[in-house]
C-alpha atoms as a PDB file:
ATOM      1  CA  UNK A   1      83.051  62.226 233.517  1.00  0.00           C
ATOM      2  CA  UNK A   2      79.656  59.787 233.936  1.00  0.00           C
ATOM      3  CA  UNK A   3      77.860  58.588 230.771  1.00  0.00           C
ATOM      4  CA  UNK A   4      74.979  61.176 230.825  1.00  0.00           C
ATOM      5  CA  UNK A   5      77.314  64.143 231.210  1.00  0.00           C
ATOM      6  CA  UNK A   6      78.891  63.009 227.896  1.00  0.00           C
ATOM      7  CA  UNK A   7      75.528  62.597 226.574  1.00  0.00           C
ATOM      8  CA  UNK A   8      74.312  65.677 227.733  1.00  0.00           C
ATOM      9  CA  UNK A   9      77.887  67.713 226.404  1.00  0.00           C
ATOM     10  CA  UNK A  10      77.259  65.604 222.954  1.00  0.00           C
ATOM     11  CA  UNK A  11      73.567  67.098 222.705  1.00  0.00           C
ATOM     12  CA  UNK A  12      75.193  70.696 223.463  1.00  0.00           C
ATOM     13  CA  UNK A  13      77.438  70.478 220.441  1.00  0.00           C
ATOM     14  CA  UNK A  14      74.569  68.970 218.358  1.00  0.00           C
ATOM     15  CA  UNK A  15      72.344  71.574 219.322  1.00  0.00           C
ATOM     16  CA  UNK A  16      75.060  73.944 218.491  1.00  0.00           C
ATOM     17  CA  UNK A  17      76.524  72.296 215.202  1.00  0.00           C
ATOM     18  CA  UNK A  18      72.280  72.626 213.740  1.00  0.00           C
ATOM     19  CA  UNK A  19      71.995  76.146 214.815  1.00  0.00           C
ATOM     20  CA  UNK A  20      75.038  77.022 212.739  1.00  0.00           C
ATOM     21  CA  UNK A  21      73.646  75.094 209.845  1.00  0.00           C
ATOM     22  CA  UNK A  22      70.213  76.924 209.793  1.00  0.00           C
ATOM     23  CA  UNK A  23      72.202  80.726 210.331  1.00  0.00           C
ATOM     24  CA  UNK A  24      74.648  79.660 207.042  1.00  0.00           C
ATOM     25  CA  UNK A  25      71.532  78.162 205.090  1.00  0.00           C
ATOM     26  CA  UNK A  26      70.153  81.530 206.249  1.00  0.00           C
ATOM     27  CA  UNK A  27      72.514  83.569 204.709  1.00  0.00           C
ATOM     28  CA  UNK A  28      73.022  81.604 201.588  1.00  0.00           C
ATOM     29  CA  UNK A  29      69.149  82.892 200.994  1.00  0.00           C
ATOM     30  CA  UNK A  30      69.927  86.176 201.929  1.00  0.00           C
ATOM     31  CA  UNK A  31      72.687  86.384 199.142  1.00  0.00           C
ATOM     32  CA  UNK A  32      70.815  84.547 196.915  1.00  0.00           C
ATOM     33  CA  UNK A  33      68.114  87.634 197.216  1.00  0.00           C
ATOM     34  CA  UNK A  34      70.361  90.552 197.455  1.00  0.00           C
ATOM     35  CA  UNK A  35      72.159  89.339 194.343  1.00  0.00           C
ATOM     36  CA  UNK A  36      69.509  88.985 192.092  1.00  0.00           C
ATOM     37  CA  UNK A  37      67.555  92.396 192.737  1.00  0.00           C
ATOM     38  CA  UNK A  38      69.384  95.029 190.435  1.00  0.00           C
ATOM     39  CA  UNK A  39      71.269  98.202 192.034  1.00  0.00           C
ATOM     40  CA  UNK A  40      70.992 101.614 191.090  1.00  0.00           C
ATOM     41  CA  UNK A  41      73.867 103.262 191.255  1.00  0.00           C
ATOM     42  CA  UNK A  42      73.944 107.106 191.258  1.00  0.00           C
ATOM     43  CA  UNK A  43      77.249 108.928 191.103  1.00  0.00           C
ATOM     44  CA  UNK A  44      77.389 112.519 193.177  1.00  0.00           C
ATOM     45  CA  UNK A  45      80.128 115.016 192.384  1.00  0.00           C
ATOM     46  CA  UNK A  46      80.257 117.470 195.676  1.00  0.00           C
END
């Protein structure tokens, strides 16, 4: 394997490694937003 198809694989993972980081950050927030609204919770007897 040449130099710049290491570099080029590298870049792949780092590209992949960030986009992972951004969806968890992502859905950190998300929890963070559906935890702090409150729930009303209704019960139904059929």
């Amino acid at each position: 394997m040449k130099t710049t198809e290491k570099i080029a694989n590298a870049k792949k993972r780092i590209y992949e490694l960030e986009r992972l980081i951004k969806y968890w950050n992502d859905l950190e927030n998300d929890e963070e937003k559906t935890v702090n609204f409150a729930m009303k919770i209704e019960n139904k007897v059929a």
